[in-house]
C-alpha atoms as a PDB file:
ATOM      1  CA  UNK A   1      14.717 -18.954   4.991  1.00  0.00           C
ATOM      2  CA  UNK A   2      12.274 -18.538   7.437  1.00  0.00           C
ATOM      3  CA  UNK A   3       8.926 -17.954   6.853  1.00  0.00           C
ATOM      4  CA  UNK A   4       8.076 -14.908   5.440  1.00  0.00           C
ATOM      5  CA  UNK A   5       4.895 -14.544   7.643  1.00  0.00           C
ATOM      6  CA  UNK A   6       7.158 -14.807  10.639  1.00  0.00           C
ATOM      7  CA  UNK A   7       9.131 -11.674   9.593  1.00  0.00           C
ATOM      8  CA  UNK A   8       6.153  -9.590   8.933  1.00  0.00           C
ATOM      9  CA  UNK A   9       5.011 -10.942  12.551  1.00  0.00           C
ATOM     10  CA  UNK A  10       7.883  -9.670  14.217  1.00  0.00           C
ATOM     11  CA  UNK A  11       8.388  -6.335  12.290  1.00  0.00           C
ATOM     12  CA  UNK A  12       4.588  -6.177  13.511  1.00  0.00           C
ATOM     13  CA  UNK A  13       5.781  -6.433  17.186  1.00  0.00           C
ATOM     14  CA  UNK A  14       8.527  -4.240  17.149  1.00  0.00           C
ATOM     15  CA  UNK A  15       6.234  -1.508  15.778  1.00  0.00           C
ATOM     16  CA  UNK A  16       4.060  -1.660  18.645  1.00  0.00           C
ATOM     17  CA  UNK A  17       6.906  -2.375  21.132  1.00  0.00           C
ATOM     18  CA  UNK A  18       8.412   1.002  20.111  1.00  0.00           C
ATOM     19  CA  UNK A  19       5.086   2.858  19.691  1.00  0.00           C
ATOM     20  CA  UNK A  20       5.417   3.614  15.980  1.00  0.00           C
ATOM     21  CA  UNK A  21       1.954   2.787  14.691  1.00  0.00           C
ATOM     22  CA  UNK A  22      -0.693  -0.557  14.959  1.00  0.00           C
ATOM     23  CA  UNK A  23      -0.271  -3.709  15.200  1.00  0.00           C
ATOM     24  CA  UNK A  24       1.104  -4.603  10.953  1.00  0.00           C
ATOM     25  CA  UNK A  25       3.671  -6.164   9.048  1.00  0.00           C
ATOM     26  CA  UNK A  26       4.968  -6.702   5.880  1.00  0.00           C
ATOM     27  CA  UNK A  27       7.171  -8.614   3.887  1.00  0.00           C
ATOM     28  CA  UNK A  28       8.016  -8.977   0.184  1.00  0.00           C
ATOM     29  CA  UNK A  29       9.860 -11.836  -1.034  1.00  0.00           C
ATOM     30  CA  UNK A  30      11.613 -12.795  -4.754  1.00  0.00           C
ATOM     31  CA  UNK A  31      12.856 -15.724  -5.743  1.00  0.00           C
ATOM     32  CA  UNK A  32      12.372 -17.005  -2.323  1.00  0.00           C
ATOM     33  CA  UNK A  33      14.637 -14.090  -0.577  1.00  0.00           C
ATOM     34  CA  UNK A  34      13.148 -11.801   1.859  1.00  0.00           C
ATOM     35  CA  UNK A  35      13.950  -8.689   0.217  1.00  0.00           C
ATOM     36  CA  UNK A  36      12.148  -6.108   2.300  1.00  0.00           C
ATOM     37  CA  UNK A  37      10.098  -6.220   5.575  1.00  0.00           C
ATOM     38  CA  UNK A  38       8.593  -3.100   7.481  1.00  0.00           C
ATOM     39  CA  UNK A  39       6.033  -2.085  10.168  1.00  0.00           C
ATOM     40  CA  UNK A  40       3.154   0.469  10.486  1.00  0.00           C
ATOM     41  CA  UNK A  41       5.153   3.775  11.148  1.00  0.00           C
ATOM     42  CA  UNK A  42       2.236   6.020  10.900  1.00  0.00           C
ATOM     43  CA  UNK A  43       2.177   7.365  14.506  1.00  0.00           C
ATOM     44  CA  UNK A  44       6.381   7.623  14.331  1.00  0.00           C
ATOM     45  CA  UNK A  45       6.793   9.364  10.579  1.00  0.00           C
ATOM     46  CA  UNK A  46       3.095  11.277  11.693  1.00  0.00           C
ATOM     47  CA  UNK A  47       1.954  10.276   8.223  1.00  0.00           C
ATOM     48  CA  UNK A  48      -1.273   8.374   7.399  1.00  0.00           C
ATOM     49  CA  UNK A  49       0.419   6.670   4.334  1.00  0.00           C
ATOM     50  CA  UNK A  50       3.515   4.673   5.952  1.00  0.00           C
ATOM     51  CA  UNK A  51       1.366   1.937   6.604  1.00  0.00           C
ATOM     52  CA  UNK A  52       3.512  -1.456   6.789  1.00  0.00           C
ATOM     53  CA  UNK A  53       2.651  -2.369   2.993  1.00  0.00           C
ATOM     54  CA  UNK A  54       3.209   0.867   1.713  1.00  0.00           C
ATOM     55  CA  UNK A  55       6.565   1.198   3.889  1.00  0.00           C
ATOM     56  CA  UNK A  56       7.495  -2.391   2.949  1.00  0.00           C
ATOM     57  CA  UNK A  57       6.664  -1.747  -1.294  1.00  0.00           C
ATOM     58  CA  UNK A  58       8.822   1.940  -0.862  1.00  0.00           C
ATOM     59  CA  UNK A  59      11.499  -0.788   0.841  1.00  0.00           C
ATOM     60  CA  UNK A  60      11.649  -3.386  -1.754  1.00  0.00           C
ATOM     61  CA  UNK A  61      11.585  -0.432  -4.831  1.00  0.00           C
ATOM     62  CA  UNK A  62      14.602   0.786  -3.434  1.00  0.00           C
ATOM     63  CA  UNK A  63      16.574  -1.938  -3.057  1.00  0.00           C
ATOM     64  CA  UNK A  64      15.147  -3.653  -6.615  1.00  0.00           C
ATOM     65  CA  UNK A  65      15.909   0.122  -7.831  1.00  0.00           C
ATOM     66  CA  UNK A  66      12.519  -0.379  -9.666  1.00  0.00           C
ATOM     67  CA  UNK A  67       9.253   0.654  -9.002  1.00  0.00           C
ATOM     68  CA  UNK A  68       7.933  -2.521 -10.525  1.00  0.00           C
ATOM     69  CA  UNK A  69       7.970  -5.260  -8.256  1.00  0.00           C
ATOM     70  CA  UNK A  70       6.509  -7.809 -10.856  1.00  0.00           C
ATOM     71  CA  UNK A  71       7.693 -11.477  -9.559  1.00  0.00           C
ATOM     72  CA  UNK A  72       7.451 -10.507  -6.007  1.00  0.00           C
ATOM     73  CA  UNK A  73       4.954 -11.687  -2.823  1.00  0.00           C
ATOM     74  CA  UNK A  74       3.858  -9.792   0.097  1.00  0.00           C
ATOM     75  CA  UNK A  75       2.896 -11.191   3.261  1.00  0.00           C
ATOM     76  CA  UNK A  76       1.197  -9.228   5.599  1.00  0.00           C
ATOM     77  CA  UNK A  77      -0.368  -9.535   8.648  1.00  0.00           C
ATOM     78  CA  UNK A  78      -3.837  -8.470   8.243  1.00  0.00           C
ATOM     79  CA  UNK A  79      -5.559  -7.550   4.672  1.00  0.00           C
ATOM     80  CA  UNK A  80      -4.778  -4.695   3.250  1.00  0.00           C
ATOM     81  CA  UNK A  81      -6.733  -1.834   3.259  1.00  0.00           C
ATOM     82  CA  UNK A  82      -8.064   0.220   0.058  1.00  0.00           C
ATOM     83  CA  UNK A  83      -4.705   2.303  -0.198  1.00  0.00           C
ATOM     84  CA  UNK A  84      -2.256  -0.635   0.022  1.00  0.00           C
ATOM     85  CA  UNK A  85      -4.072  -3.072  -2.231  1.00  0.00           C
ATOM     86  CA  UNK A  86      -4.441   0.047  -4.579  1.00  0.00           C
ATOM     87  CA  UNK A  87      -0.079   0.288  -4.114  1.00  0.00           C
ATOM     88  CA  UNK A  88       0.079  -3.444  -4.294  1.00  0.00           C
ATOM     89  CA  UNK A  89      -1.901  -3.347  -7.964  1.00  0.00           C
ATOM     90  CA  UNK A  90       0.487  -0.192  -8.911  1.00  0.00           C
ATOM     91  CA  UNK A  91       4.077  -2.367  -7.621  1.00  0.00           C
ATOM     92  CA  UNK A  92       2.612  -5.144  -9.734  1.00  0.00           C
ATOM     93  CA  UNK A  93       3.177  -7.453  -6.974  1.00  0.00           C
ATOM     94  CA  UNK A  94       2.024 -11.066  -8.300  1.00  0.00           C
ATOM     95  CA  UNK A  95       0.206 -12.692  -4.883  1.00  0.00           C
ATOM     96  CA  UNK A  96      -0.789 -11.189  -1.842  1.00  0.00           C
ATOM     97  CA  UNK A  97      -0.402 -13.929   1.641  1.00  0.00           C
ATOM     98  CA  UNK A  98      -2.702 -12.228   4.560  1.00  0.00           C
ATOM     99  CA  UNK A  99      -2.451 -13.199   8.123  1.00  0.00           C
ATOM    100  CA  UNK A 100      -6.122 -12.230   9.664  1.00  0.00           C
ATOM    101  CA  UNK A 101      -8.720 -10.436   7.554  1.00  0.00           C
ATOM    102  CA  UNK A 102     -10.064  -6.774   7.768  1.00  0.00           C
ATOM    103  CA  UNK A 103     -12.695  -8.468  10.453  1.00  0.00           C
ATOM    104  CA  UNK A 104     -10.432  -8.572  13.108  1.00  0.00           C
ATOM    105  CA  UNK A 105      -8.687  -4.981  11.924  1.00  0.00           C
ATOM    106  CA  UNK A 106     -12.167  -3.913  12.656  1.00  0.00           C
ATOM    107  CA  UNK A 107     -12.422  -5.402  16.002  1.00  0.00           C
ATOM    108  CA  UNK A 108      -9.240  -3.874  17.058  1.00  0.00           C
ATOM    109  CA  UNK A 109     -10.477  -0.506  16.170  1.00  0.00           C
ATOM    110  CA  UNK A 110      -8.958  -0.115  12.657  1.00  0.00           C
ATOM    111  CA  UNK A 111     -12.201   0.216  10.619  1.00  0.00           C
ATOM    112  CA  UNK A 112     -11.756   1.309   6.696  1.00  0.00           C
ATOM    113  CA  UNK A 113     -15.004  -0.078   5.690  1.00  0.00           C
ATOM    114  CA  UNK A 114     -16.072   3.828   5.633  1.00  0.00           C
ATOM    115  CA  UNK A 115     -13.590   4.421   3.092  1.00  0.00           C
ATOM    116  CA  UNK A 116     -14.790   0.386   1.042  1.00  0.00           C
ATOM    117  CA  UNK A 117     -17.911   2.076   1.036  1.00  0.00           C
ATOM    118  CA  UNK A 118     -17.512   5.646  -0.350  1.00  0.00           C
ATOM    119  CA  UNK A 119     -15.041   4.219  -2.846  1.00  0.00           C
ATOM    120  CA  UNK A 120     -18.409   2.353  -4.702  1.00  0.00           C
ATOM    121  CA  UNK A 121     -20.450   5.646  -4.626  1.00  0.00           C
ATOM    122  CA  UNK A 122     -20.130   8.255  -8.183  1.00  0.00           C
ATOM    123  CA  UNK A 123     -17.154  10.883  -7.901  1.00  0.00           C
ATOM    124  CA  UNK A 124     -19.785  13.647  -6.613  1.00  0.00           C
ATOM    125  CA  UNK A 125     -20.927  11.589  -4.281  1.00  0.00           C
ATOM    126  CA  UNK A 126     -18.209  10.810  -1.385  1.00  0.00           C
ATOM    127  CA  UNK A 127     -18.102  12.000   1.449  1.00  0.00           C
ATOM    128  CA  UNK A 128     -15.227  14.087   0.902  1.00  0.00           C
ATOM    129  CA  UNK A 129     -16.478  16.702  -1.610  1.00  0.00           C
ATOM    130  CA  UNK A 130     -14.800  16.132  -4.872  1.00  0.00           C
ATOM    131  CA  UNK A 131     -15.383  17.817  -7.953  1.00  0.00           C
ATOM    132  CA  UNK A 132     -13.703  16.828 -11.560  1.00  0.00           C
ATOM    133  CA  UNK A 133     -12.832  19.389 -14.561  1.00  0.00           C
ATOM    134  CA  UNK A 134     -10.906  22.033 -12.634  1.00  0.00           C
ATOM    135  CA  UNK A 135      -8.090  23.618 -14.827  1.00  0.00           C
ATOM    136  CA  UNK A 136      -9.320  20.490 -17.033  1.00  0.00           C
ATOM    137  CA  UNK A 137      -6.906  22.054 -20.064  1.00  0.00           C
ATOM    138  CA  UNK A 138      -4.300  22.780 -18.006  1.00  0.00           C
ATOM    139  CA  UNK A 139      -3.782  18.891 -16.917  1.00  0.00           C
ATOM    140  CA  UNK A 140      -4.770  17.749 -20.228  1.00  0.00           C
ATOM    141  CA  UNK A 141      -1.672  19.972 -21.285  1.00  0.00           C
ATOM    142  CA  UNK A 142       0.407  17.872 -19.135  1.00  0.00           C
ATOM    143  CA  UNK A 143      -0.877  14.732 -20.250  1.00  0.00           C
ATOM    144  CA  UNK A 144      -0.141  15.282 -23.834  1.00  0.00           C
ATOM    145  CA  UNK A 145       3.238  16.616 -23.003  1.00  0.00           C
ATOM    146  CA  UNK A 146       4.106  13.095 -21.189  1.00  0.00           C
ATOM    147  CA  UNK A 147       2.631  11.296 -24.172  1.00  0.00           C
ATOM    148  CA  UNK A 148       5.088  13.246 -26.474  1.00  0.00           C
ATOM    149  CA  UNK A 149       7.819  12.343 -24.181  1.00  0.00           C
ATOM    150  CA  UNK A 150       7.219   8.883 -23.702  1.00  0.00           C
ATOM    151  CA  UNK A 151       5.691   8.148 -27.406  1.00  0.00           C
ATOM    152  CA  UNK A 152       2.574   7.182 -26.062  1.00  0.00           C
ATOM    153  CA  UNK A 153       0.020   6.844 -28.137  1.00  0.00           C
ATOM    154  CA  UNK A 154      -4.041   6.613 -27.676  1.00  0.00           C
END
């Protein structure tokens, strides 16, 4: 196998090469098989989530027909940003291998240290207005209807 790095490097490339978002790869590797590897397609699929982690995780789910991903390893060619590491905790991927940090994202124009930021401040605070407790019953509703159906317990 070749490196995993060098897949994610090339997906990376032909991303950019065919205009479908920046300049990221991904791959996710088991048992030391390459099991899925994707690009940025934000700018192609014109949606901010396809980003070459989240593309890469929706990738390996499919083909594990899981949506845990427990025993796997990402590669990826620049740090993750807030979204993807919050995917990669959900996937339960077990280790994360980055290429360049969010420094050089930055420098290249992809800053989401706005977004690191808000994410420390209170709920009412962000800079998106967000406000907790609507049709609080309602979703509670749900909530205890899931627990019922899944014998969860608190």
């Amino acid at each position: 196998m070749k490196h995993p790095m060098e897949a994610a490097i090339k997906s990376a490339r032909q991303g950019i090469r065919l205009d479908h978002g920046g300049p990221f790869g991904a791959c996710i590797v088991k048992r030391g098989r390459i099991i899925a590897t994707a690009h940025n397609t934000v700018l192609r699929d014109h949606d901010s989530t396809c980003h070459a982690e989240i593309n890469a995780i929706r990738q390996a789910c499919r083909k594990l027909k899981s949506h845990d991903l427990t025993g796997c390893v990402l590669y990826t060619t620049a740090e993750p940003c807030p979204m993807c590491l919050g995917a990669i905790y959900w996937a339960r991927i077990n280790a994360v291998h980055i290429g360049v940090t969010s420094a050089v994202a930055v420098r290249a124009g992809f800053d989401d240290a706005l977004i690191r930021k808000d994410m420390q401040r209170p709920l009412g605070r962000h800079r998106i207005p967000m406000r907790s407790g609507v049709m609080q019953a309602g979703c509670w509703e749900v909530f205890k209807e899931w627990k019922k159906l899944n014998g969860v317990l608190y």
